[in-house]
Protein backbone atom coordinates (compact mmCIF):
# COMPACT_ATOMS: atom_id res chain seq x y z
CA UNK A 1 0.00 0.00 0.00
CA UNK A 2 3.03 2.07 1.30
CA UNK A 3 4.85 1.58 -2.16
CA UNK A 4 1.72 2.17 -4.72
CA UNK A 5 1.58 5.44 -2.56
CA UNK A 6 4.90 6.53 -3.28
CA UNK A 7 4.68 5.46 -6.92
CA UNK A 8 1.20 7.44 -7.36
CA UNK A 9 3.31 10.46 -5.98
CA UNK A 10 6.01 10.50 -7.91
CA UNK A 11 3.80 9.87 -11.14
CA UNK A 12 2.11 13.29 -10.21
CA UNK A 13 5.75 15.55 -9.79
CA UNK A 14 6.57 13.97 -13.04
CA UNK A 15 3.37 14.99 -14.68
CA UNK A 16 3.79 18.70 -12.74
CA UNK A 17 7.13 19.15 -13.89
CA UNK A 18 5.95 17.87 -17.39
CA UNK A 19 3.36 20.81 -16.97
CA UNK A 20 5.82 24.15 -16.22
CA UNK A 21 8.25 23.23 -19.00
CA UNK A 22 6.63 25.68 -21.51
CA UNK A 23 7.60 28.16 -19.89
CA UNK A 24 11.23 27.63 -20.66
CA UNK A 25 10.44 27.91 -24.20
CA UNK A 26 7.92 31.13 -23.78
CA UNK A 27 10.50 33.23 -21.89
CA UNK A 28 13.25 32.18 -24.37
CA UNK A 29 11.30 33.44 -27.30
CA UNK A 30 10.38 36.61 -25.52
CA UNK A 31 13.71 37.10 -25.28
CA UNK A 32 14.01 36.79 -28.64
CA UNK A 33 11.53 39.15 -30.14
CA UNK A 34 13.42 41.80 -27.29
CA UNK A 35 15.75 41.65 -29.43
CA UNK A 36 14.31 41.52 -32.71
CA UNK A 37 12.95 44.67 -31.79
CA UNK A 38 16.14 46.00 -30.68
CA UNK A 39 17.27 45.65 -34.01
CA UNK A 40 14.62 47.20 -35.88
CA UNK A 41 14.64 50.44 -33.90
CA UNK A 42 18.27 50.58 -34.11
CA UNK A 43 18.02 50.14 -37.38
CA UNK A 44 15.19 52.51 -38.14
CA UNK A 45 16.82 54.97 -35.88
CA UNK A 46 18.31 57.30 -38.64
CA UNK A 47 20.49 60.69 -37.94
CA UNK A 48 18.52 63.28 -40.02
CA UNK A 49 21.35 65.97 -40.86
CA UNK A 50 23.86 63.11 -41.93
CA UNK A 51 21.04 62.07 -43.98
CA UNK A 52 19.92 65.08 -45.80
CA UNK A 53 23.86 65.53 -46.36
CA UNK A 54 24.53 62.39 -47.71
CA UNK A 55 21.31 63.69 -50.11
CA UNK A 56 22.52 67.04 -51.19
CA UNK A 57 25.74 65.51 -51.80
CA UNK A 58 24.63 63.02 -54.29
CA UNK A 59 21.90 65.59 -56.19
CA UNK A 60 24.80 68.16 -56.53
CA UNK A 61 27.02 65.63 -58.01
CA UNK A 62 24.47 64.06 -60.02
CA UNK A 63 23.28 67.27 -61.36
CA UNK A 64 26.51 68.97 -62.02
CA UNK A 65 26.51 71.28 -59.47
CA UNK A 66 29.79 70.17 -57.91
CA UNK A 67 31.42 70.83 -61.62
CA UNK A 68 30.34 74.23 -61.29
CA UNK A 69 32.03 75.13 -58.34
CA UNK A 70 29.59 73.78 -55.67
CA UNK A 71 30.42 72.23 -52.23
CA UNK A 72 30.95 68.12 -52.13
CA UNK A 73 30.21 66.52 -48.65
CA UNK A 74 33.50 66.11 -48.13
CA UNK A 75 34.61 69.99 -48.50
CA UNK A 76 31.20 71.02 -46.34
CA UNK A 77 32.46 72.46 -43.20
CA UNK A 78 32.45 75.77 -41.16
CA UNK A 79 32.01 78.99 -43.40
CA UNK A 80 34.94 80.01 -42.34
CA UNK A 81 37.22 77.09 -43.91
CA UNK A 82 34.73 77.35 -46.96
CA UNK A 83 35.70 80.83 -47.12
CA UNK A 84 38.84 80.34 -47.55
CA UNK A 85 38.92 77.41 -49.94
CA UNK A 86 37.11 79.45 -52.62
CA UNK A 87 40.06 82.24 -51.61
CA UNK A 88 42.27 79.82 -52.73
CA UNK A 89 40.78 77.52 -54.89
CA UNK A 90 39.13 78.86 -58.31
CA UNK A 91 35.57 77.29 -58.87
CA UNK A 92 36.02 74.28 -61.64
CA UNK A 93 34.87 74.86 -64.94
CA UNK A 94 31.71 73.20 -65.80
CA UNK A 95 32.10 70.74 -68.49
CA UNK A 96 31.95 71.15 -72.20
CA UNK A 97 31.08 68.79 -75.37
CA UNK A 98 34.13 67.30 -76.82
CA UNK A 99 33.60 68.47 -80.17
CA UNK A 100 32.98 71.95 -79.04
CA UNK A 101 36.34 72.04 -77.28
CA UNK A 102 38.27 70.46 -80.52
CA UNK A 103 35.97 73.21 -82.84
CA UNK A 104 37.28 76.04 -80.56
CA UNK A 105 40.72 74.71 -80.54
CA UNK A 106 40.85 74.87 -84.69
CA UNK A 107 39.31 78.18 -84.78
CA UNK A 108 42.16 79.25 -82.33
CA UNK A 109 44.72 77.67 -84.82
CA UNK A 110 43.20 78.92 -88.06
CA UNK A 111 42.82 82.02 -86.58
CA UNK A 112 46.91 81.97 -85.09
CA UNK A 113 48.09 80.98 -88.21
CA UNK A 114 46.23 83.68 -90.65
CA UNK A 115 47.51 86.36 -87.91
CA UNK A 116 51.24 84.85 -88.21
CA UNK A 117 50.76 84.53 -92.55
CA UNK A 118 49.91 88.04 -92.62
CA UNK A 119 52.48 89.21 -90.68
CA UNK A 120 55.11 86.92 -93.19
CA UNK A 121 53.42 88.69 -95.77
CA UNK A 122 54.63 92.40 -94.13
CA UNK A 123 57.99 90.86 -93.71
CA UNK A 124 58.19 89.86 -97.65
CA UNK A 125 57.24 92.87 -98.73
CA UNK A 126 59.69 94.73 -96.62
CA UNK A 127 62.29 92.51 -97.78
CA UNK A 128 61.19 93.56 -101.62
CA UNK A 129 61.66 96.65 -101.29
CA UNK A 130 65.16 96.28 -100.00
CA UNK A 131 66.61 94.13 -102.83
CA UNK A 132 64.52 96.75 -105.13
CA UNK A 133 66.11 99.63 -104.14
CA UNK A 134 69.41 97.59 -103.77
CA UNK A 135 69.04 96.57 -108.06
CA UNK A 136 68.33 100.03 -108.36
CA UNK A 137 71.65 101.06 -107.61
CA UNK A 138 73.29 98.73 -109.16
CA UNK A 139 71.41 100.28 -112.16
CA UNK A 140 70.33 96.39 -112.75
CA UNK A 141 66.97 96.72 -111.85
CA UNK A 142 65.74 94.76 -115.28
CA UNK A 143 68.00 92.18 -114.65
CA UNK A 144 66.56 91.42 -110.98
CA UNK A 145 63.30 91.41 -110.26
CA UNK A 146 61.56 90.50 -107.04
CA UNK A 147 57.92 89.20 -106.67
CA UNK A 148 55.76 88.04 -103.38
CA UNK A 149 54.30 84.57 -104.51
CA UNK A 150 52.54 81.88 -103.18
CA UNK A 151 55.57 80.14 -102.42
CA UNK A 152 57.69 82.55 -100.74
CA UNK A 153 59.57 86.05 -102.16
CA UNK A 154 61.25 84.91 -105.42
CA UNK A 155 64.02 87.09 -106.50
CA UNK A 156 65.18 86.66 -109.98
CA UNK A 157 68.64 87.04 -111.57
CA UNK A 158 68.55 87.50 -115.57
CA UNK A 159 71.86 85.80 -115.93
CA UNK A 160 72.27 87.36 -119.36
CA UNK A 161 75.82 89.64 -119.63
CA UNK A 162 75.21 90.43 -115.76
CA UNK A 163 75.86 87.66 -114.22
CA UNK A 164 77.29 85.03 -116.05
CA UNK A 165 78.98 84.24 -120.02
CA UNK A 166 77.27 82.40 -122.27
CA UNK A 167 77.84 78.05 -121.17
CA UNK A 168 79.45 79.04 -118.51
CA UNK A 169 78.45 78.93 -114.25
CA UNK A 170 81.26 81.65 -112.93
CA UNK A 171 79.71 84.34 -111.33
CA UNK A 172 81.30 87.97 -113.10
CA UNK A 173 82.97 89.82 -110.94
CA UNK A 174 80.47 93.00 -110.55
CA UNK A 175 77.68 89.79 -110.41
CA UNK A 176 79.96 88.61 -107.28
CA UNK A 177 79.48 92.03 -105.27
CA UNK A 178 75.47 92.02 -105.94
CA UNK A 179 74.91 88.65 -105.21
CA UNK A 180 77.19 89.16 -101.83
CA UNK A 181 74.45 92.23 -101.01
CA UNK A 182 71.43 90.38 -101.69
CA UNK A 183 72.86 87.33 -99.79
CA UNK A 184 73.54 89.66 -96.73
CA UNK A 185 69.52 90.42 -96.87
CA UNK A 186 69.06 86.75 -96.80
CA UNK A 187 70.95 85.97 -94.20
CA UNK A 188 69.52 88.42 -91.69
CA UNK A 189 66.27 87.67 -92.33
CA UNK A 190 67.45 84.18 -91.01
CA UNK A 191 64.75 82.38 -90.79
CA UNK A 192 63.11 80.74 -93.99
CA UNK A 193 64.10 77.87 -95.87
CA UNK A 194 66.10 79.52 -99.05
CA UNK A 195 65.70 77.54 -102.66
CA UNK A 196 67.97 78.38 -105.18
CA UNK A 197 66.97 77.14 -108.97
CA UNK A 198 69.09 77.55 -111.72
CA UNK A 199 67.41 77.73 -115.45
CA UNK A 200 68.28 77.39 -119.26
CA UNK A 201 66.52 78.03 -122.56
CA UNK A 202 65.72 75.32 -124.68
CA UNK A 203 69.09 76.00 -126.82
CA UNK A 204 71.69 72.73 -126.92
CA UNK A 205 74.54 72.86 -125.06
CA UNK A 206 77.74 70.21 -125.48
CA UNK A 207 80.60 71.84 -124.74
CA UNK A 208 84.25 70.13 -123.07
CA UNK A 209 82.38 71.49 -119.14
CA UNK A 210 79.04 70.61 -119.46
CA UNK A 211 77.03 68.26 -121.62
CA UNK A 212 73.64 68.85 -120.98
CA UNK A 213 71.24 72.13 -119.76
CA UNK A 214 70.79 70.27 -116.66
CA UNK A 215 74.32 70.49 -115.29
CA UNK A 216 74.59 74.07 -116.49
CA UNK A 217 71.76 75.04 -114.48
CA UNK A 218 72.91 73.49 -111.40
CA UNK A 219 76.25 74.83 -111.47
CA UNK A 220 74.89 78.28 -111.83
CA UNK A 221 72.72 77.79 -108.78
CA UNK A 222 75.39 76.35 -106.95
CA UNK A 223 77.49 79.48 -107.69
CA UNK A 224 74.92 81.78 -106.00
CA UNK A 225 74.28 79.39 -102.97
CA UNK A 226 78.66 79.45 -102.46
CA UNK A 227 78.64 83.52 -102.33
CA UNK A 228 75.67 83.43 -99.76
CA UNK A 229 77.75 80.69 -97.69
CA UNK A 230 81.01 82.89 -98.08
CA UNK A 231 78.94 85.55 -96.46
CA UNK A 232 77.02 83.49 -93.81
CA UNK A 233 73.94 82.07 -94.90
CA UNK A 234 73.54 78.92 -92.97
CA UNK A 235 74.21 75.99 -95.00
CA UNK A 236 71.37 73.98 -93.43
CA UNK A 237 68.84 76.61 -94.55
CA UNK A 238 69.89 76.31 -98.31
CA UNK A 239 69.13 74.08 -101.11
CA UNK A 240 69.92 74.12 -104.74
CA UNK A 241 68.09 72.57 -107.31
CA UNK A 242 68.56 72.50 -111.53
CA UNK A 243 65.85 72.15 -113.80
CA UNK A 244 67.12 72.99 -117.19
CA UNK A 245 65.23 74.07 -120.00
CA UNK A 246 61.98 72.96 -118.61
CA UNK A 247 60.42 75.14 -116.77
CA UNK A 248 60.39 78.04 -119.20
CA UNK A 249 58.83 81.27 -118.24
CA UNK A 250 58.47 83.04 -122.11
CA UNK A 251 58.80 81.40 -125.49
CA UNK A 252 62.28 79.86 -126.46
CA UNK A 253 61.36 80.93 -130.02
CA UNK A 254 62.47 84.50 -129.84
CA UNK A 255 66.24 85.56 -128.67
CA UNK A 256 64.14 87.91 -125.80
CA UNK A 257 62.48 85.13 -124.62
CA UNK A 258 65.24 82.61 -124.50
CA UNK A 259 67.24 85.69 -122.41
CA UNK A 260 63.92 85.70 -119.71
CA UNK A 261 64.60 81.72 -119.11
CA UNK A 262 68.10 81.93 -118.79
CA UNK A 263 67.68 82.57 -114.99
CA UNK A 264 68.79 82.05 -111.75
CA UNK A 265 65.77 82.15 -108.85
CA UNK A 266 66.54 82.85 -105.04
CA UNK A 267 63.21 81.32 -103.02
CA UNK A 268 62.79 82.46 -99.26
CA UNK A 269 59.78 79.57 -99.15
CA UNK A 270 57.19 80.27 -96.72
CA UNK A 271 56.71 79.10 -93.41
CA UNK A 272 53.03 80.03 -92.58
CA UNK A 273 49.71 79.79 -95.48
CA UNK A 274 46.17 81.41 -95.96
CA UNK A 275 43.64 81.32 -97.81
CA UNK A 276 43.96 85.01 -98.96
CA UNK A 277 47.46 83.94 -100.58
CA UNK A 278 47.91 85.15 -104.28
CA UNK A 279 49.74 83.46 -106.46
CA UNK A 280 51.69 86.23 -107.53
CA UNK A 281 52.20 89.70 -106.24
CA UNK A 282 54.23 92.40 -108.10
């Protein structure tokens, strides 16, 4: 009796302690949600003026307002420090199309390079009249004339009686003396690229120096481009260059015209073009 006692009693703090257990569970998933809530308000706890930074910032950048010269996030700070960074600092340029930068950069050029053609043009002319008035002296003003061309200032040397013999490439000497003063203009202009050509008339030439119009009219240009060297032309500015009988400039079928391609021509080439340019300017 005793024992079934004891056993009903024990049987009943089992089932009692079977009973309370859910507890356990309920306060450990109180706990839980505590904390699950925790999270969401920290979480949803957000500071305002970072916030409405953080947005101005990106709106600015987005809209190109930081280009202009606006304030990043970064640079935001007292107005005194933002005083003096725009002291210091110029405001950025905003930004520009590609092809408008590239269409203002070859107006720039095209407008550079008519200023510095114009000016070459000046500096021609001046030199025309100086090797004008310098033939004019030397009473041999039909014999060299000077024009302003689309290549450069060409000054021509009728090599007729002046400046050289018939078939021959020695400079007389009165021709010497001239073609000394004219190099002296060339050489203190000093700074275009100077072509000498030598030319022939049509007329045969075999004689026991030269064989051919071709080496006649190289050796006469060569003449002319020794007497500007003697009186210090650079070398590496010169360049001489024969063409003969043909590149005629009047008929070979009359004596006068033969004389007028029987030339030597001194080329300062220029440096700088335009489109205004003539091809020929007395």
């Amino acid at each position: 009796m005793a024992g079934h006692k004891r056993q009903k009693r024990a049987h009943h703090e089992e089932e009692h302690e079977n009973e309370e257990r859910w507890l356990v569970s309920f306060a450990d998933m109180m706990t839980l949600l505590f904390c699950l809530f925790m999270v969401l308000f920290a979480i949803s706890s957000v500071n305002t003026s970072k916030f409405e930074a953080l947005q101005k910032s990106l709106k600015d950048a987005f809209s190109g307002a930081v280009l202009d010269g606006g304030h990043s996030m970064l640079n935001s700070g007292s107005d005194e420090k933002k005083t003096k960074q725009s002291a210091v600092e110029p405001p950025l340029p905003s930004l520009r199309p590609l092809t408008a930068i590239n269409n203002t950069s070859r107006q720039h050029n095209v407008a550079e390079e008519a200023k510095l053609a114009k000016q070459e043009e000046q500096d021609f002319r001046a030199l025309k009249r100086r090797v004008d008035k310098l033939a004019k002296e030397a009473g041999v003003s039909g014999k060299v004339n000077v024009t302003v061309r689309r290549r450069g200032l060409v000054i021509q040397l009728l090599t007729d009686k002046v400046f050289f013999s018939s078939g021959e490439a020695v400079l007389h000497p009165e021709a010497h003396r001239l073609v000394a003063k004219i190099g002296q203009i060339v050489r203190d202009e000093h700074s275009h690229p100077v072509v000498v050509e030598g030319y022939t008339d049509s007329q045969p030439i075999s004689n026991s120096r030269y064989q051919s119009n071709w080496n006649l009219s190289g050796d006469r240009a060569a003449a002319v481009v020794n007497d500007f060297a003697e009186i210090g032309v650079l070398a590496n500015r010169m360049t001489v260059q024969g063409f003969g009988s043909q590149i005629p400039i009047d008929t070979n079928s009359t004596a006068e015209g033969r004389a007028r391609n029987r030339r030597v021509e001194i080329v300062l080439s220029r440096i700088h073009t335009s489109s205004t340019d003539t091809e020929s300017t007395p």
